[in-house]
C-alpha atoms as a PDB file:
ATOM      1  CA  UNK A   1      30.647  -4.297 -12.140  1.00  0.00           C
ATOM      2  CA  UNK A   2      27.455  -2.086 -13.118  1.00  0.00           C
ATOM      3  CA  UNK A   3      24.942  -3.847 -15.562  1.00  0.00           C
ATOM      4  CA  UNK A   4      23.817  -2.702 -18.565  1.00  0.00           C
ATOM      5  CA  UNK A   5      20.610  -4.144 -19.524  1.00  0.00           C
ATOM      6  CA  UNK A   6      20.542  -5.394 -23.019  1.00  0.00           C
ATOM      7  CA  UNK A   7      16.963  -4.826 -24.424  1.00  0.00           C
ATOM      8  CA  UNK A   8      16.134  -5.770 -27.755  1.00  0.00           C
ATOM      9  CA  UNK A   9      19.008  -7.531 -30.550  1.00  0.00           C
ATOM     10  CA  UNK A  10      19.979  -5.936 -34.019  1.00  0.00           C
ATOM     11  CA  UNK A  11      22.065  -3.473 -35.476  1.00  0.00           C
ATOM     12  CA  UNK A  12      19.831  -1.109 -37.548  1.00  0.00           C
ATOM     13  CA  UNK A  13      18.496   2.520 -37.231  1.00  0.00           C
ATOM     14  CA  UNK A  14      15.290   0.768 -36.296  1.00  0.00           C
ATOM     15  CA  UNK A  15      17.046  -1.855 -33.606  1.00  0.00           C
ATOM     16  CA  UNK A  16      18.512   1.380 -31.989  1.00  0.00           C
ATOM     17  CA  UNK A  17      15.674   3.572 -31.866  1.00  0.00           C
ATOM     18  CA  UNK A  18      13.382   0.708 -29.861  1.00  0.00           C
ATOM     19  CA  UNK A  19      16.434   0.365 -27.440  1.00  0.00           C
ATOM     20  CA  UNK A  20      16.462   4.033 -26.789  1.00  0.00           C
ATOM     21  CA  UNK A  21      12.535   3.733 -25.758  1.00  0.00           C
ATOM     22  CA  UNK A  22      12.985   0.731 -23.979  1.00  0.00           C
ATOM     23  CA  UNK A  23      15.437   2.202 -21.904  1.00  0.00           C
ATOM     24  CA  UNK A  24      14.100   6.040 -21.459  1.00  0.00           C
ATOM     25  CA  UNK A  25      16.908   7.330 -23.494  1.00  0.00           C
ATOM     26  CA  UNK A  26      14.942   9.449 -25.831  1.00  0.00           C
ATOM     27  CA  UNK A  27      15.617  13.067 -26.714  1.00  0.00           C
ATOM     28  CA  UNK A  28      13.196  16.072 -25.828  1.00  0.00           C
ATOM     29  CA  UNK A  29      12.081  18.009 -28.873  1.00  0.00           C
ATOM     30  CA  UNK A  30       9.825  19.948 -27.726  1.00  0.00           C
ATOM     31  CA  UNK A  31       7.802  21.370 -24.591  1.00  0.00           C
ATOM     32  CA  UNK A  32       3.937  20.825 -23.763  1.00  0.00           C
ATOM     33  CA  UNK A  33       3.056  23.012 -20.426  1.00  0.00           C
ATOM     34  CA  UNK A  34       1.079  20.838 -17.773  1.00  0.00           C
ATOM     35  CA  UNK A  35      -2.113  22.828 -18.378  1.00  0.00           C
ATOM     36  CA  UNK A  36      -2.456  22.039 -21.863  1.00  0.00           C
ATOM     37  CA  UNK A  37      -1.375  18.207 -21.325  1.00  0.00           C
ATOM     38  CA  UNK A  38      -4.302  17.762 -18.905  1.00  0.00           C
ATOM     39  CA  UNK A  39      -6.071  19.984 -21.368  1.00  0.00           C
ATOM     40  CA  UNK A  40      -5.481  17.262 -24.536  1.00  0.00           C
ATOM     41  CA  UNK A  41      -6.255  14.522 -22.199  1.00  0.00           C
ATOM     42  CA  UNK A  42      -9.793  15.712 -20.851  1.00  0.00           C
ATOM     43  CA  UNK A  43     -10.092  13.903 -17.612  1.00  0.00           C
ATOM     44  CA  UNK A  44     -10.498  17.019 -15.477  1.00  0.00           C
ATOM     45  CA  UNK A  45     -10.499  20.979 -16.142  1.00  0.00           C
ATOM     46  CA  UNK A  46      -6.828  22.456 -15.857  1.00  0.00           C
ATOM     47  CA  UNK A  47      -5.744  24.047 -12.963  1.00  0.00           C
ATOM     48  CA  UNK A  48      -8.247  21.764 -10.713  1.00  0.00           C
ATOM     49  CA  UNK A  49      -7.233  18.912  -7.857  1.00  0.00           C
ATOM     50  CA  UNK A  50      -6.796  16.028  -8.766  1.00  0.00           C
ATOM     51  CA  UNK A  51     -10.054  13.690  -7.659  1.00  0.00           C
ATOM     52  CA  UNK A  52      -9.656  10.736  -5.424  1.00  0.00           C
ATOM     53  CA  UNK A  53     -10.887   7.197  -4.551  1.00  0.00           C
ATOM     54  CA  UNK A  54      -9.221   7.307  -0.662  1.00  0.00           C
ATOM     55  CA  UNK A  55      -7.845   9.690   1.527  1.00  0.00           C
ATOM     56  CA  UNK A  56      -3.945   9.983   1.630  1.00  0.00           C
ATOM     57  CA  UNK A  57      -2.393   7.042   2.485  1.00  0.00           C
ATOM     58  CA  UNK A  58      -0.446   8.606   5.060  1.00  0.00           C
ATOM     59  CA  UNK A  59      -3.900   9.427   6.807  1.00  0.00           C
ATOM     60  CA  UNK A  60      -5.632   6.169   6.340  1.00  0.00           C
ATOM     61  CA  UNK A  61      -3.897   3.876   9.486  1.00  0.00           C
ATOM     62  CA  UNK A  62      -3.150   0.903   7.115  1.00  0.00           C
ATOM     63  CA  UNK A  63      -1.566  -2.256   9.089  1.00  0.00           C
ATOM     64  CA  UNK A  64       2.055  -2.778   9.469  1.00  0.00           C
ATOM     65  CA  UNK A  65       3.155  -4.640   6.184  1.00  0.00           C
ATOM     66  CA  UNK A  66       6.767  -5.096   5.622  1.00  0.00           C
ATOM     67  CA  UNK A  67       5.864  -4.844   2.069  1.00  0.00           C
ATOM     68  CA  UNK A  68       4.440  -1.291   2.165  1.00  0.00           C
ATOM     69  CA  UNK A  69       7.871  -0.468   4.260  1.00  0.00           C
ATOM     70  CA  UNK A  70      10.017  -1.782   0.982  1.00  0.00           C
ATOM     71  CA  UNK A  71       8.046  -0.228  -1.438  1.00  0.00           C
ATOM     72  CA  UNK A  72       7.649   3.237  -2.284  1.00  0.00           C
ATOM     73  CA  UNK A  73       4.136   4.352  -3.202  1.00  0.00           C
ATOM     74  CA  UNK A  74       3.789   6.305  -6.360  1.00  0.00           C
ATOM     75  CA  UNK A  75       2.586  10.196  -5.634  1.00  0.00           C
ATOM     76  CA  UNK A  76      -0.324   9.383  -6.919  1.00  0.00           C
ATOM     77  CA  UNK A  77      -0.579   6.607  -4.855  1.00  0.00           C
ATOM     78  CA  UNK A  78       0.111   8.321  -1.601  1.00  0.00           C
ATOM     79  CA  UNK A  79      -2.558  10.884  -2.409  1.00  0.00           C
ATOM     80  CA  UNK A  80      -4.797   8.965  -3.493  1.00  0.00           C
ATOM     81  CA  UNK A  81      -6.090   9.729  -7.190  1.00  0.00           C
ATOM     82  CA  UNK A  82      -8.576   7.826  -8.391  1.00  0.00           C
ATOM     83  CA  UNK A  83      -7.402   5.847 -12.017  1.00  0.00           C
ATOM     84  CA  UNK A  84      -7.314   7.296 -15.298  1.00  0.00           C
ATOM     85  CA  UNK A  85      -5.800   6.934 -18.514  1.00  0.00           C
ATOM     86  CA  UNK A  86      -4.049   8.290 -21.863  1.00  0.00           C
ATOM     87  CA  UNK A  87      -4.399   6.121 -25.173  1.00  0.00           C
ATOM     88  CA  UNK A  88      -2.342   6.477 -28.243  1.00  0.00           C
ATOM     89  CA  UNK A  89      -2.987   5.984 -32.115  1.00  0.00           C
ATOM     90  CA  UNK A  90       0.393   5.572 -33.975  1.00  0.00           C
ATOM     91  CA  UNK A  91       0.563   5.873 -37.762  1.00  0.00           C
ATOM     92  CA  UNK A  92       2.127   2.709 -39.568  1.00  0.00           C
ATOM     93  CA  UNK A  93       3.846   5.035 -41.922  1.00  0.00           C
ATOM     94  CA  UNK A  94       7.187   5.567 -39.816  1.00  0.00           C
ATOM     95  CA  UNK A  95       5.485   6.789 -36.601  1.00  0.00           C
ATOM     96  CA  UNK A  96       8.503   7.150 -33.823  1.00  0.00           C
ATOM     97  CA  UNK A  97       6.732   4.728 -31.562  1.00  0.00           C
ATOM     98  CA  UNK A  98       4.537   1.504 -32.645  1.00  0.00           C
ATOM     99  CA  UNK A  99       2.114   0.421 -29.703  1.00  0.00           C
ATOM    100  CA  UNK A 100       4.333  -2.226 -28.319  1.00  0.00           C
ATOM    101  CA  UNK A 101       7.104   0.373 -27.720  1.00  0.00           C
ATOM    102  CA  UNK A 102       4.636   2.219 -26.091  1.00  0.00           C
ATOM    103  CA  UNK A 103       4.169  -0.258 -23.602  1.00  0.00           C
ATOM    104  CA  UNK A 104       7.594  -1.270 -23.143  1.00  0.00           C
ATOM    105  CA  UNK A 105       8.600   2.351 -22.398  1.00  0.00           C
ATOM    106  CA  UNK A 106       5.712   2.309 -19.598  1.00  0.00           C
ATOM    107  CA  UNK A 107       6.099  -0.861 -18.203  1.00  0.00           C
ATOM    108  CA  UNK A 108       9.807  -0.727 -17.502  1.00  0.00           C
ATOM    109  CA  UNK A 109      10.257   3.044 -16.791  1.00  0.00           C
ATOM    110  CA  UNK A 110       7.120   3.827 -14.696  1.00  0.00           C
ATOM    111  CA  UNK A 111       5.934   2.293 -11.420  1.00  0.00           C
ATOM    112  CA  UNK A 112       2.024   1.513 -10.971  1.00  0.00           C
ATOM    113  CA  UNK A 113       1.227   1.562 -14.646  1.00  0.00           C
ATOM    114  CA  UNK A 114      -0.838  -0.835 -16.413  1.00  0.00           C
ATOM    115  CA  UNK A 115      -0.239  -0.634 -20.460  1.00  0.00           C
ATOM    116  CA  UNK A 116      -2.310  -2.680 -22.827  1.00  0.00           C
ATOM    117  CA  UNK A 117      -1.640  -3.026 -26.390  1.00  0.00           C
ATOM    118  CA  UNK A 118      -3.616  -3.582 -29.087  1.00  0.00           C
ATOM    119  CA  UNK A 119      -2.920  -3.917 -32.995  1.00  0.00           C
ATOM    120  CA  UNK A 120      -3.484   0.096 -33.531  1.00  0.00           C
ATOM    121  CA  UNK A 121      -3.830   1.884 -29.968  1.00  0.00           C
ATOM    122  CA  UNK A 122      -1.837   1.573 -27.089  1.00  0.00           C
ATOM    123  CA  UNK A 123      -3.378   2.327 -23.452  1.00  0.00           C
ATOM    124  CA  UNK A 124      -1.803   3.402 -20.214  1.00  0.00           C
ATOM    125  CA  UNK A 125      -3.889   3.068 -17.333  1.00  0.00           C
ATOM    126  CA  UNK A 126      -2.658   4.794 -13.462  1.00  0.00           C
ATOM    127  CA  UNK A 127      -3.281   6.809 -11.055  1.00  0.00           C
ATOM    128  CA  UNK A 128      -4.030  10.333 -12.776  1.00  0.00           C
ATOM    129  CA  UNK A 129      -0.955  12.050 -11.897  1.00  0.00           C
ATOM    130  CA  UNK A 130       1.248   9.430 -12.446  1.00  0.00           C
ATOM    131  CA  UNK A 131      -0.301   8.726 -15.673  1.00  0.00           C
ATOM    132  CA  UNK A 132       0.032  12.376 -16.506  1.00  0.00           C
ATOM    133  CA  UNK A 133       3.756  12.014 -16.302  1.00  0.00           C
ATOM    134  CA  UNK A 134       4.251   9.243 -18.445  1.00  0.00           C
ATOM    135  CA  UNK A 135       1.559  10.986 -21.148  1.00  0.00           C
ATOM    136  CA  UNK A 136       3.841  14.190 -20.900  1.00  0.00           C
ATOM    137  CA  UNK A 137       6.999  12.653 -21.226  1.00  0.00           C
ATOM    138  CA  UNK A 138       6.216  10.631 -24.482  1.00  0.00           C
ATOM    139  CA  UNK A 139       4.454  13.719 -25.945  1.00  0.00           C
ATOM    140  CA  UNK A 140       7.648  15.856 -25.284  1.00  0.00           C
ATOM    141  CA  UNK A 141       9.977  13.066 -26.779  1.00  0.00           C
ATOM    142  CA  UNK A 142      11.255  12.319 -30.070  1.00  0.00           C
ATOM    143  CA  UNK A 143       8.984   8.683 -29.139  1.00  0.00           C
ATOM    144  CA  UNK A 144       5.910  11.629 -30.430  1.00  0.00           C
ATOM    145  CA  UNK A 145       5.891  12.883 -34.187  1.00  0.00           C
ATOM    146  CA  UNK A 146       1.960  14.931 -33.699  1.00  0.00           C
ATOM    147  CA  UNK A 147       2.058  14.714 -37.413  1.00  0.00           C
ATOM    148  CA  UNK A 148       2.269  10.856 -37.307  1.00  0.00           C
ATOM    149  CA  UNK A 149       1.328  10.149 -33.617  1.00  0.00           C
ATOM    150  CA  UNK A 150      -2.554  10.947 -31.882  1.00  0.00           C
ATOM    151  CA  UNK A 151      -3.946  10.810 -28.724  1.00  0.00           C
ATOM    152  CA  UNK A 152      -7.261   8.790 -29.083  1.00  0.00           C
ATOM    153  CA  UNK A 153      -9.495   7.864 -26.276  1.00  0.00           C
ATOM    154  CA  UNK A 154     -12.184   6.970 -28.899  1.00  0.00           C
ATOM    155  CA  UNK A 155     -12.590   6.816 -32.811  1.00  0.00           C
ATOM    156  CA  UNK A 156      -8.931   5.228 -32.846  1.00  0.00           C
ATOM    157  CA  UNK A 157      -9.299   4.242 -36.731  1.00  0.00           C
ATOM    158  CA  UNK A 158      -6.736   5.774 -39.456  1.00  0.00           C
ATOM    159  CA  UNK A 159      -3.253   4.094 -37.772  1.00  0.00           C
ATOM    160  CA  UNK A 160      -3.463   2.349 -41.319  1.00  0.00           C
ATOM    161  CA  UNK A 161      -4.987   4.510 -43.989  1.00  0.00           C
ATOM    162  CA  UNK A 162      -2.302   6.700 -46.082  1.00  0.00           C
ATOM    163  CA  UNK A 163      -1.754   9.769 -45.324  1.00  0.00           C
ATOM    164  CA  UNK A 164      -3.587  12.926 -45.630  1.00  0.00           C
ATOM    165  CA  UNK A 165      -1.849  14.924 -48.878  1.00  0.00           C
ATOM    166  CA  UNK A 166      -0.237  17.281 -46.222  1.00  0.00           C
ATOM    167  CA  UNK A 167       2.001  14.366 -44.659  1.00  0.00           C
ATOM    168  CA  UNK A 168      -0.608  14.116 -41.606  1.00  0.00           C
ATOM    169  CA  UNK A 169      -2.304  10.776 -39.888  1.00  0.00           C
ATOM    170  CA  UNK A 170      -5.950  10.886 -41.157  1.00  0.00           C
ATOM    171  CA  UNK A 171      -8.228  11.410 -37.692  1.00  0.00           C
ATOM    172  CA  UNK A 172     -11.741  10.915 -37.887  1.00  0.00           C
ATOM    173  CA  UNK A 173     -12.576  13.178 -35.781  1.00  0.00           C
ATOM    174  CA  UNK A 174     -10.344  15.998 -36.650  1.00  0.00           C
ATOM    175  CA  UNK A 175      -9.156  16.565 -33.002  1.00  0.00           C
ATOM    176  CA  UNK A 176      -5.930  18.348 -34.573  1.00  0.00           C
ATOM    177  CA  UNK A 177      -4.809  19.092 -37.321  1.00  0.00           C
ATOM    178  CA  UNK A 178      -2.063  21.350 -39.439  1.00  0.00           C
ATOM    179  CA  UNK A 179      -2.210  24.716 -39.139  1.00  0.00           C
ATOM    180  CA  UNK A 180       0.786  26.766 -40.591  1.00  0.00           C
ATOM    181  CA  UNK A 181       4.266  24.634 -39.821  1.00  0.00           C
ATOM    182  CA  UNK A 182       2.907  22.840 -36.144  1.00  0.00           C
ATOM    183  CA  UNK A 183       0.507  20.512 -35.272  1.00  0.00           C
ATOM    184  CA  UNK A 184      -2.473  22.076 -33.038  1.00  0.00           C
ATOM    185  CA  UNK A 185      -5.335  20.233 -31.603  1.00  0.00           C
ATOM    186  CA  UNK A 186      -8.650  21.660 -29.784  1.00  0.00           C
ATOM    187  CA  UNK A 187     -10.241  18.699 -29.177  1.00  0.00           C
ATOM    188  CA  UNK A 188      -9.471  16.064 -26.133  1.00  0.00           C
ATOM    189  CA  UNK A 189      -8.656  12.727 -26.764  1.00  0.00           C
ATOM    190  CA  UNK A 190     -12.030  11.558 -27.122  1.00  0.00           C
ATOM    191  CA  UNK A 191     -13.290  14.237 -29.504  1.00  0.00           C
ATOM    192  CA  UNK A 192     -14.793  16.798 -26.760  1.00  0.00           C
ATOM    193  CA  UNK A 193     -13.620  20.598 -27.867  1.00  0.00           C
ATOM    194  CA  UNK A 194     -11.255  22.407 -25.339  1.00  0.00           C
ATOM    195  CA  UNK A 195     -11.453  26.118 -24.712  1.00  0.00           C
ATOM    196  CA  UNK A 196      -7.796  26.243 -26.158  1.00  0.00           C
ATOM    197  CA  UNK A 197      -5.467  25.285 -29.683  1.00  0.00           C
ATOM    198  CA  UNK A 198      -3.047  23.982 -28.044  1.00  0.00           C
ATOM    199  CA  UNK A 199       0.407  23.659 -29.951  1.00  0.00           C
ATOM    200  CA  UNK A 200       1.650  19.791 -30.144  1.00  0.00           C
ATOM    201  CA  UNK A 201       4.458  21.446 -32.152  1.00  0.00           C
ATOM    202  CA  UNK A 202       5.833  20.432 -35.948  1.00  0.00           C
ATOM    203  CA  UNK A 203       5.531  17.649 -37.079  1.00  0.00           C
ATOM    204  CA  UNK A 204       8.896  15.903 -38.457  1.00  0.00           C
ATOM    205  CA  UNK A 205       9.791  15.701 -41.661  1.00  0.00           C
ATOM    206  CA  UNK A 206      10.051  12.453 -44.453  1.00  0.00           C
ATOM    207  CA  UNK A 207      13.547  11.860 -43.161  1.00  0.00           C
ATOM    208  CA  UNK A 208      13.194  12.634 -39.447  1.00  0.00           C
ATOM    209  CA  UNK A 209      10.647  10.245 -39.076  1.00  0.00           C
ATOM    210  CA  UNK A 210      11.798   7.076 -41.255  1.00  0.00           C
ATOM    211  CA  UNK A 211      15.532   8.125 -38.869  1.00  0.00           C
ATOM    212  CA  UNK A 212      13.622   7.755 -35.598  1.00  0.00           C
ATOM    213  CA  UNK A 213      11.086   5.201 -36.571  1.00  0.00           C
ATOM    214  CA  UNK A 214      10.785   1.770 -34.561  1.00  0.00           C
ATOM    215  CA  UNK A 215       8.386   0.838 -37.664  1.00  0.00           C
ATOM    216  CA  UNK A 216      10.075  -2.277 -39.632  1.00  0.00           C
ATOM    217  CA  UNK A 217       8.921  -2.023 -43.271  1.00  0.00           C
ATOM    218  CA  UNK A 218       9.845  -2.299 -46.760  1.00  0.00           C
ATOM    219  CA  UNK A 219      10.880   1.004 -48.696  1.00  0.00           C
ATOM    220  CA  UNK A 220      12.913   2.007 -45.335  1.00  0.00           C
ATOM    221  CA  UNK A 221      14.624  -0.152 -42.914  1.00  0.00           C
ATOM    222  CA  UNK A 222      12.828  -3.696 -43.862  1.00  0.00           C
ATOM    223  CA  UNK A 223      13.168  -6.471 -40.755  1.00  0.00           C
ATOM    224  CA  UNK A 224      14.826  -9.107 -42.640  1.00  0.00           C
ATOM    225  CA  UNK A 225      17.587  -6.454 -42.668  1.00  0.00           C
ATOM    226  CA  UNK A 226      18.938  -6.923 -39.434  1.00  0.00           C
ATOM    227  CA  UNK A 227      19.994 -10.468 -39.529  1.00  0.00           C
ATOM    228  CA  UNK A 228      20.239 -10.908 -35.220  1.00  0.00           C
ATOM    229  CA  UNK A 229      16.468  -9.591 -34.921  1.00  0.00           C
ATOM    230  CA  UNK A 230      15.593 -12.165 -37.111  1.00  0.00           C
ATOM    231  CA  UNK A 231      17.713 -15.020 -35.841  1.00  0.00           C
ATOM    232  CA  UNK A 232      16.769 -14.086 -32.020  1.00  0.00           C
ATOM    233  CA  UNK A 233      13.055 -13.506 -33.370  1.00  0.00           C
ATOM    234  CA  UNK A 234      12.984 -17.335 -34.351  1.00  0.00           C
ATOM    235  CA  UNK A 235      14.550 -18.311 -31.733  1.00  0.00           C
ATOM    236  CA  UNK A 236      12.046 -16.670 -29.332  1.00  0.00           C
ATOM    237  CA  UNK A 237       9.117 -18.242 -31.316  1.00  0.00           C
ATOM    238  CA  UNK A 238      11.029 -21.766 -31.585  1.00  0.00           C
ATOM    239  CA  UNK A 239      11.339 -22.073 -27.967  1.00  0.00           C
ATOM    240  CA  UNK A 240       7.579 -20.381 -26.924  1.00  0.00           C
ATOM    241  CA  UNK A 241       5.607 -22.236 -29.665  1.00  0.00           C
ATOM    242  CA  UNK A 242       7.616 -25.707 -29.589  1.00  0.00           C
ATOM    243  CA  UNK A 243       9.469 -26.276 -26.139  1.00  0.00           C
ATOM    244  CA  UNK A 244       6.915 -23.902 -24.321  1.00  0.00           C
ATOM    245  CA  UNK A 245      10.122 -22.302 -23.241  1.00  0.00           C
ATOM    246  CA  UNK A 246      11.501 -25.933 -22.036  1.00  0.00           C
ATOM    247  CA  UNK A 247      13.823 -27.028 -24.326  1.00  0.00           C
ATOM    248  CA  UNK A 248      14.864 -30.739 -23.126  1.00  0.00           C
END
C-alpha cells in the first residue's frame, strides 16, 4: 500500500496551507523568466555560466564509492558550481510562508540544500543552480505574496513593522516597491540596482493572503483554534523538554 506522509496535525485553513508547503503541493500564480530570477538574486550577470569551485565531476576521476553509485548528484553538483544562496524576509501580517515553512519546503523537497532559519529571514544555501530552482519555484508559488514576501540578502528589518498605507511590507532599502497593480523591484537582494524593473507580479489581496497564510494569529485563524496543533504541540514539547524524547 502507497504511503502518504502525514506532515503537520490540525484542521484549519492555516494547518492546510503548511501541509501543502511541506509537501510541494502549492499552486503557481504567476511566472518569473530565469533571467530576471538570477537578475533579483545578484550573484552573477544574466545570461552568463555559472562559476565553479571543481571541474565536472564526471571529469575529475573520483575513487570507486558505492555511495556515489547510490546517490544521484544534484546538476549543480555534477557541474560543479561553486555555493550560493537566496534569503527571504516574510511579513508577520499573513505572509503565505513564515521562515520555518521556508525551510521545511527546502529541506524535504530539494536535494543538497542547506536552509537556516532565523526569527525574521530564512536562508537557502546550494549549489547556484540548484539553489536557483528552489528560489524560482517559491517565487512563482502561491508560498510568495511580493506584496508581503522580500528577497533580502541584507537590511532584512521590517518582517514586523505594520504595513506601508498601500498594503506593502516596509523595506528599508526600497528594493521594490508598488507601481500601478504589481509588485516591481530594481534592486537585487542585497540592495545593488539591476539594469531592469522586473515584474514580481500583484500582490494578493486582504483575503487572499489571510486564505493562504501559514501565519497563526489573532484577528484571523488564532492557534489555539485548532485544538490537535495544540494538543500534538504539547505533546512534542512534553516529551523534548521533560523525557528528552525518552519517555520511561
Amino acid at each position: 500500500m502507497a504511503y502518504t506522509p502525514q506532515y503537520y496535525p490540525g484542521s484549519t485553513s492555516v494547518a492546510e496551507n503548511r501541509r501543502k508547503h511541506m509537501s510541494n503541493n502549492v499552486e503557481k500564480l504567476r511566472e518569473i523568466s530565469d533571467e530576471d530570477v538570477t537578475a533579483v538574486l545578484g550573484h552573477r550577470a544574466p545570461g552568463t555560466d555559472y562559476p565553479s569551485t571543481h571541474p565536472p565531476l564526471a571529469e575529475m576521476g573520483e575513487p570507486d564509492c558505492p555511495v556515489r553509485q547510490m546517490v544521484t548528484p544534484t546538476p549543480g553538483t555534477a557541474a560543479g558550481d561553486r555555493v550560493r544562496y537566496v534569503q527571504w524576509a516574510d511579513s508577520m501580517y499573513n505572509a503565505p510562508a513564515t521562515p520555518y515553512w521556508r525551510s521545511y519546503h527546502a529541506a524535504i523537497n530539494h536535494r543538497g540544500v542547506d536552509p537556516g532559519t532565523l526569527s525574521g529571514r530564512q536562508v537557502v544555501e546550494a549549489r547556484e543552480r540548484d539553489m536557483e530552482a528552489v528560489a524560482k519555484e517559491q517565487i512563482e508559488t502561491e508560498m510568495t505574496c511580493p506584496g508581503l514576501a522580500g528577497l533580502r540578502g541584507a537590511t532584512v528589518h521590517g518582517h514586523s513593522c505594520r504595513l506601508q498605507e498601500d498594503g506593502v511590507m516596509f523595506d528599508m532599502i526600497d528594493r521594490r516597491r508598488l507601481e500601478g497593480d504589481v509588485i516591481i523591484q530594481d534592486k537585487d537582494q542585497v540592495g545593488v540596482p539591476i539594469d531592469r524593473k522586473v515584474n514580481m507580479g500583484k500582490p494578493m489581496s486582504s483575503a487572499e493572503a489571510a486564505k493562504r497564510t501559514t501565519f497563526y494569529r489573532v484577528g484571523n485563524v488564532a492557534f489555539r483554534d485548532d485544538a490537535e496543533v495544540v494538543e500534538w504541540t504539547q505533546r512534542i514539547w512534553e516529551l523534548r523538554s521533560v523525557y528528552g524524547y525518552q519517555p520511561k
